[in-house]
N, C-alpha and C. Protein backbone atom coordinates (compact mmCIF):
# COMPACT_ATOMS: atom_id res chain seq x y z
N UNK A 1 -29.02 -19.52 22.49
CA UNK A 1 -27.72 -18.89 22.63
C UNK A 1 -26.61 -19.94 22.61
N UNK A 2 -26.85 -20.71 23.64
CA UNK A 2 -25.46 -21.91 23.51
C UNK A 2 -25.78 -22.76 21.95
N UNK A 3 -26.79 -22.69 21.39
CA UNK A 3 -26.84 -23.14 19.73
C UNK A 3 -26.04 -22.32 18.93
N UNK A 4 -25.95 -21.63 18.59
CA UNK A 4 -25.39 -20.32 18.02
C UNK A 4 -24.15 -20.39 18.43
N UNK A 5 -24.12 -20.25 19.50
CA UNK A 5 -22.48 -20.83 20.20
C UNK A 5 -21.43 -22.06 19.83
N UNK A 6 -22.71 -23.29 19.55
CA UNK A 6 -21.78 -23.79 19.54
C UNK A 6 -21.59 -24.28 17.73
N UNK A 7 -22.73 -23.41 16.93
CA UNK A 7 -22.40 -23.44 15.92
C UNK A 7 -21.30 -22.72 15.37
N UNK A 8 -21.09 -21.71 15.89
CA UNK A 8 -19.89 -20.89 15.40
C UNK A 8 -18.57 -21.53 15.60
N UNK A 9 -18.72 -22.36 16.88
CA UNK A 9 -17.21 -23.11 16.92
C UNK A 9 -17.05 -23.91 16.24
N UNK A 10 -18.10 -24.63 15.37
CA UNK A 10 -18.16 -25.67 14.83
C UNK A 10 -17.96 -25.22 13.35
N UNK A 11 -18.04 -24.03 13.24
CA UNK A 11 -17.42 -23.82 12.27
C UNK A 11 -15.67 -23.83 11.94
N UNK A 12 -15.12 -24.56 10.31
CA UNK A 12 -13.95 -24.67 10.31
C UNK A 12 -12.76 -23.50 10.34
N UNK A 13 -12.25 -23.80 11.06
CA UNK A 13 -11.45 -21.98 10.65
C UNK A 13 -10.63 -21.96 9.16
N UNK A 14 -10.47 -20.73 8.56
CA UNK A 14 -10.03 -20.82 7.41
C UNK A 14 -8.63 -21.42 7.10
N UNK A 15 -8.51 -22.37 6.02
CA UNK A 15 -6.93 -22.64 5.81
C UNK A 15 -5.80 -21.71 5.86
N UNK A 16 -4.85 -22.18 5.79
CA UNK A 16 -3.53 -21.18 5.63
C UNK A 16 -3.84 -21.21 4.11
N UNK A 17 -3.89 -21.84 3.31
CA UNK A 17 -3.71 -22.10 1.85
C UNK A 17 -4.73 -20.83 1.46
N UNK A 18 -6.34 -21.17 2.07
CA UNK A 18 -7.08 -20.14 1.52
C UNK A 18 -6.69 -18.67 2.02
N UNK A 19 -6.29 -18.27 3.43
CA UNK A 19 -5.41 -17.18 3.52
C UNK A 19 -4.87 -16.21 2.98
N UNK A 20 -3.56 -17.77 2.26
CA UNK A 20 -2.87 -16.57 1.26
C UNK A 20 -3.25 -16.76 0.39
N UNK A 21 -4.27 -17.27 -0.68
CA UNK A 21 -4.97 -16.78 -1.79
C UNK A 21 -5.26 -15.29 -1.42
N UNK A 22 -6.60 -15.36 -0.54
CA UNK A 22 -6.64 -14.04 -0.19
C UNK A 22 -5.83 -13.02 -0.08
N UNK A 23 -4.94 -13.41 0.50
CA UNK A 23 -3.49 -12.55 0.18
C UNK A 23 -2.93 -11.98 -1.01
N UNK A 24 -2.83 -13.05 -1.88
CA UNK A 24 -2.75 -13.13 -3.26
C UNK A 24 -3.89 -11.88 -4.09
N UNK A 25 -4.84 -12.52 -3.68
CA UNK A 25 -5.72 -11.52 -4.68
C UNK A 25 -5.75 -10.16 -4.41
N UNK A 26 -5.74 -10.01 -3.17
CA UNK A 26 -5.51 -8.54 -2.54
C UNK A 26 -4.31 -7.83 -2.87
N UNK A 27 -3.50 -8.24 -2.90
CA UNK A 27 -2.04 -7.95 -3.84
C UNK A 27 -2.27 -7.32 -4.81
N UNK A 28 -3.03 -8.31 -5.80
CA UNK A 28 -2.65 -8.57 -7.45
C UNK A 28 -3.57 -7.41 -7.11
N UNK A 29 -4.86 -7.00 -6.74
CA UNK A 29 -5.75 -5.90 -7.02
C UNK A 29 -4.92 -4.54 -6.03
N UNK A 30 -4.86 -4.87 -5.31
CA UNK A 30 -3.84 -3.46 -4.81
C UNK A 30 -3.03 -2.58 -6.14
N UNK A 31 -1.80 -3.84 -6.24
CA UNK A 31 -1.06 -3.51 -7.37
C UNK A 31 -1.58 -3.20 -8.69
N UNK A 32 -2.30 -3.28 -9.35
CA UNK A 32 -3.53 -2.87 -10.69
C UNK A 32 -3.74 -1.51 -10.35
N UNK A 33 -4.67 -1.36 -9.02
CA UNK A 33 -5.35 -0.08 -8.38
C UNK A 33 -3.96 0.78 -8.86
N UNK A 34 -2.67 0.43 -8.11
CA UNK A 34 -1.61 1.19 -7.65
C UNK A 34 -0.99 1.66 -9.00
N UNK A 35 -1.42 1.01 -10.44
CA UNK A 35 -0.95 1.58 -11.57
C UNK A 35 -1.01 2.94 -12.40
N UNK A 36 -2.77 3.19 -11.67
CA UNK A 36 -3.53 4.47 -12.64
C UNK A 36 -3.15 5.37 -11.30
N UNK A 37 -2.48 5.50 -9.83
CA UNK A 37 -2.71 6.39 -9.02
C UNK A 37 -1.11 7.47 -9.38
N UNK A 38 -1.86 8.91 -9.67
CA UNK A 38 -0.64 9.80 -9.43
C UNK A 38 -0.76 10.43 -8.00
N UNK A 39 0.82 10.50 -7.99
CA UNK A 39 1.08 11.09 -6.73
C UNK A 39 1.03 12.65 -6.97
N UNK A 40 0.89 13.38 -6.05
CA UNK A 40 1.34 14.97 -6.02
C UNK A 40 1.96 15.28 -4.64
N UNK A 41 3.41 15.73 -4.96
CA UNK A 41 4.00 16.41 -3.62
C UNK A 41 4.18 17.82 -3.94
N UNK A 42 3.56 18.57 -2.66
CA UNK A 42 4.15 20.10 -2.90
C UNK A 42 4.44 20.56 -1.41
N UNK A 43 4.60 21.94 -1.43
CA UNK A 43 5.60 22.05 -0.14
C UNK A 43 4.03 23.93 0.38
N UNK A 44 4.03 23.80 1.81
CA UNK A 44 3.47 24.80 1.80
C UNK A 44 4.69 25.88 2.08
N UNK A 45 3.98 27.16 1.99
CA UNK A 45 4.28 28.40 2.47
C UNK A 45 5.82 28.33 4.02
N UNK A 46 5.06 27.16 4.91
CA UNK A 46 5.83 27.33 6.11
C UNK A 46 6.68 26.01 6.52
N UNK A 47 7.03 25.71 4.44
CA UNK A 47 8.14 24.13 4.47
C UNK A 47 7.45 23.03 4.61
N UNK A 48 6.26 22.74 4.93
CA UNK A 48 5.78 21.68 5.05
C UNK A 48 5.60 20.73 4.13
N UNK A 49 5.55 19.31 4.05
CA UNK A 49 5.52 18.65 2.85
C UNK A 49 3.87 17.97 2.91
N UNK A 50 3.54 18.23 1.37
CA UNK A 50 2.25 17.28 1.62
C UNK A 50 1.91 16.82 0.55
N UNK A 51 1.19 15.57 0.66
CA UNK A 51 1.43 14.96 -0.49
C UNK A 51 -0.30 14.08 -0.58
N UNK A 52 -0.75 14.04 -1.92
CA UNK A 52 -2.24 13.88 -2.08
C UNK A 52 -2.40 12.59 -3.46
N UNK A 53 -3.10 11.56 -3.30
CA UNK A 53 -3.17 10.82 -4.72
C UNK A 53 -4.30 10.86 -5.23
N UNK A 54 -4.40 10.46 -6.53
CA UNK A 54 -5.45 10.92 -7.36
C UNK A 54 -6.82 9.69 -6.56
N UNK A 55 -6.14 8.67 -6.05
CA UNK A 55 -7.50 8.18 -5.75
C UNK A 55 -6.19 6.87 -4.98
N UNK A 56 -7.32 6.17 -4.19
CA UNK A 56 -6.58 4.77 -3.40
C UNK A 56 -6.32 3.77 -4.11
N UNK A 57 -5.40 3.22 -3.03
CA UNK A 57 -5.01 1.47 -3.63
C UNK A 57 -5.74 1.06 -3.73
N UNK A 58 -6.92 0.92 -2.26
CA UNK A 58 -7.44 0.11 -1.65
C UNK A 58 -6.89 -0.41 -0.61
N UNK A 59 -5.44 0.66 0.09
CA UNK A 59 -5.17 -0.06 1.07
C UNK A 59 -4.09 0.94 1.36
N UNK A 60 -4.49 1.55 2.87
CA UNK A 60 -4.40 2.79 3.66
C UNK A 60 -2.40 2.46 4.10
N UNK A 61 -2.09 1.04 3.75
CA UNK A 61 -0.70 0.62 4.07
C UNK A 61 0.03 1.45 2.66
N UNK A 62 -0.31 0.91 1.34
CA UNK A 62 0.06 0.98 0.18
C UNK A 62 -0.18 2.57 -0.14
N UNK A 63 -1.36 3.38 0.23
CA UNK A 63 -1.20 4.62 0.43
C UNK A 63 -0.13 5.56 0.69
N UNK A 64 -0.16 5.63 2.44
CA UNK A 64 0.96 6.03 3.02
C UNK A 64 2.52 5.88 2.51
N UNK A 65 2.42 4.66 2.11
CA UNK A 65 4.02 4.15 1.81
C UNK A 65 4.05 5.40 0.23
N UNK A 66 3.08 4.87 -0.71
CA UNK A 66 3.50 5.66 -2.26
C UNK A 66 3.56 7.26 -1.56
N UNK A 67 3.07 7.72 -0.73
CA UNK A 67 3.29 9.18 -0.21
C UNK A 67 4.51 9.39 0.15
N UNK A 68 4.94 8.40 1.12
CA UNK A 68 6.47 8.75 1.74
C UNK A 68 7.51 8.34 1.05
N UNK A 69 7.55 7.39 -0.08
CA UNK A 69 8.17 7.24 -0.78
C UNK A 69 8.62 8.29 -2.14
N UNK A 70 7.32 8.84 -2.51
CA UNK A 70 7.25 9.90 -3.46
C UNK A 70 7.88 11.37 -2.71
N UNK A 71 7.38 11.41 -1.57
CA UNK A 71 7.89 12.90 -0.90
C UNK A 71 9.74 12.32 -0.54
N UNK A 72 9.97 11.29 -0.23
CA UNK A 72 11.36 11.06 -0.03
C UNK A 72 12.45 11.27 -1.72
N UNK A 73 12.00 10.89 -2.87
CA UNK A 73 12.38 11.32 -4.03
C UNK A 73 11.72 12.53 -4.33
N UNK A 74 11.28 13.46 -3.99
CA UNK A 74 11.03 15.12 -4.56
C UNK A 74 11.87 15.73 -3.69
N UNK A 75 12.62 15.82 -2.29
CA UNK A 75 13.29 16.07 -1.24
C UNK A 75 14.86 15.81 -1.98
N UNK A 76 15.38 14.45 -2.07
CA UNK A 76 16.28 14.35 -2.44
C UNK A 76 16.63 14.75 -3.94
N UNK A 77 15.92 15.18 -5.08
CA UNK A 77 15.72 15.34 -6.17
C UNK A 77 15.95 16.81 -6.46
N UNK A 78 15.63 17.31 -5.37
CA UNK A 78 15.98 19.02 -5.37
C UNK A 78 14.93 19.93 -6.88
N UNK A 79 14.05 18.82 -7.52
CA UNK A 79 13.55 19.45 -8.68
C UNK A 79 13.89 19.25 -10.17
N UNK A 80 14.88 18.16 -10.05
CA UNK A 80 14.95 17.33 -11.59
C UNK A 80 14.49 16.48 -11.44
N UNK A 81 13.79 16.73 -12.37
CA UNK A 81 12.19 15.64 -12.82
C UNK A 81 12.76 14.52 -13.18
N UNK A 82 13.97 14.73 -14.02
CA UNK A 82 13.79 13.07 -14.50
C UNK A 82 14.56 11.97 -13.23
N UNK A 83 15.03 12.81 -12.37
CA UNK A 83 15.60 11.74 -11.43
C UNK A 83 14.30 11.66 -9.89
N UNK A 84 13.36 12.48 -10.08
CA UNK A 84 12.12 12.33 -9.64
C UNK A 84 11.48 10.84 -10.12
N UNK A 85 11.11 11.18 -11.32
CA UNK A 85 10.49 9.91 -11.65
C UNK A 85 11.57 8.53 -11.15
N UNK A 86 13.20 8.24 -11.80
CA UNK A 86 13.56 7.22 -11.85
C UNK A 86 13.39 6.68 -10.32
N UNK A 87 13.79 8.15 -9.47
CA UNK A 87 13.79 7.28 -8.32
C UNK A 87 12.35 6.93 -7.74
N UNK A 88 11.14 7.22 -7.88
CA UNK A 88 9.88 6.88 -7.68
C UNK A 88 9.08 5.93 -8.58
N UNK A 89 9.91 5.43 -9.34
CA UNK A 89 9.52 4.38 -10.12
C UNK A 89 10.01 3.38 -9.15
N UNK A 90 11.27 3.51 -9.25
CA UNK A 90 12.41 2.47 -9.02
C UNK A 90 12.16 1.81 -7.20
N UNK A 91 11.65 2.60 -6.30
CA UNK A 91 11.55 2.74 -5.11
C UNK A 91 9.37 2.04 -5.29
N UNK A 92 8.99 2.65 -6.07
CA UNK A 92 7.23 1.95 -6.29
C UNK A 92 7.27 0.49 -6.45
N UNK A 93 8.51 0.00 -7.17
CA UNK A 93 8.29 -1.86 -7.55
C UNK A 93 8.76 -2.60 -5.91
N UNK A 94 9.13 -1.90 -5.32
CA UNK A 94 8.87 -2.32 -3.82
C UNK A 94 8.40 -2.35 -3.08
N UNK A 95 7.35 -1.61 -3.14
CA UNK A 95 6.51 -1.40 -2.23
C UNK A 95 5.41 -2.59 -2.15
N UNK A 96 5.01 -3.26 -3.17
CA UNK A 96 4.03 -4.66 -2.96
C UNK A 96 4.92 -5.75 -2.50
N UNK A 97 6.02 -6.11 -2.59
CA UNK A 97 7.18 -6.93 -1.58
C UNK A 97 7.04 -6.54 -0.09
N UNK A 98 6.75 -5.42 0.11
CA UNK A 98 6.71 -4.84 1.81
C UNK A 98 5.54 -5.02 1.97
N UNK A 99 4.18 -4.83 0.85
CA UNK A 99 3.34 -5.17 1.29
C UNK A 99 2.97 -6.43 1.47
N UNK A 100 3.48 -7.30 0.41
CA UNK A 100 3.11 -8.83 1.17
C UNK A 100 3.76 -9.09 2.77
N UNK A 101 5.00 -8.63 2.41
CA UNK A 101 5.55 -8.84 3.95
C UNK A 101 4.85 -8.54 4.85
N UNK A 102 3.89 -6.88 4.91
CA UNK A 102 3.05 -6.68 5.94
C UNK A 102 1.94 -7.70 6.22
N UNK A 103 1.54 -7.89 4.95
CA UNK A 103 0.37 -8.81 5.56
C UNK A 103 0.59 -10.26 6.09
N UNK A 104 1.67 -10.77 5.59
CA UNK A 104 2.08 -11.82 6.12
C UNK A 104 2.06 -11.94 7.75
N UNK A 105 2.47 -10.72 8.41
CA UNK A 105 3.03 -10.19 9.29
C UNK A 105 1.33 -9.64 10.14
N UNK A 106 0.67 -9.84 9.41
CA UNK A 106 -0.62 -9.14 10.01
C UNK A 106 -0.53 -7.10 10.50
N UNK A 107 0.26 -6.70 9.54
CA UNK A 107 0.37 -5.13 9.96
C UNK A 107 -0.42 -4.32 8.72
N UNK A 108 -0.94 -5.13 8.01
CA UNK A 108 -1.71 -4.27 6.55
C UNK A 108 -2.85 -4.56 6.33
């Protein structure tokens, strides 16, 4: 037990450098994932908003956000599509900037 013990301490902890590689790659594959995903917002019967994607980032942060971001442009959009899309395009190239920030931040 104290072998094991004190092998694990003796192990190096990971760089900052290798970190944010990791960081890095998790990004770059988030963002790829985040290309082929459609959103769908619809509204039930009793106003409710809900909103479903065709499949994940890979990352339950980057999820949530393309949901609330997409239901925040179908809300303000009132149902013209084309200012649906601009603003859910335009509002999507931000969302991997917040996500590095999160992880930087250790919240993603």
């Amino acid at each position: 037990m104290i072998l094991l013990t004190a092998l694990l301490l003796a192990q190096p902890a990971p760089s900052p450098t290798a970190e944010a590689a990791d960081s890095e790659d998790r990004i770059v594959v988030v963002a790829e994932r985040m290309r082929s995903i459609d959103v769908n917002v619809g509204r039930d019967p009793e106003g409710n908003w809900h909103c479903s994607l065709s499949e994940s980032s890979g990352s339950a942060w980057v999820d949530d956000r393309l949901c609330r971001i997409t239901t925040g442009c179908v809300r303000d959009a009132r149902g013209d599509e084309d200012r649906i899309v601009s603003c859910a395009t335009r509002r999507r190239a931000s969302i991997m900037d917040e996500f590095r920030e999160a992880l930087e931040r250790g919240e993603a």
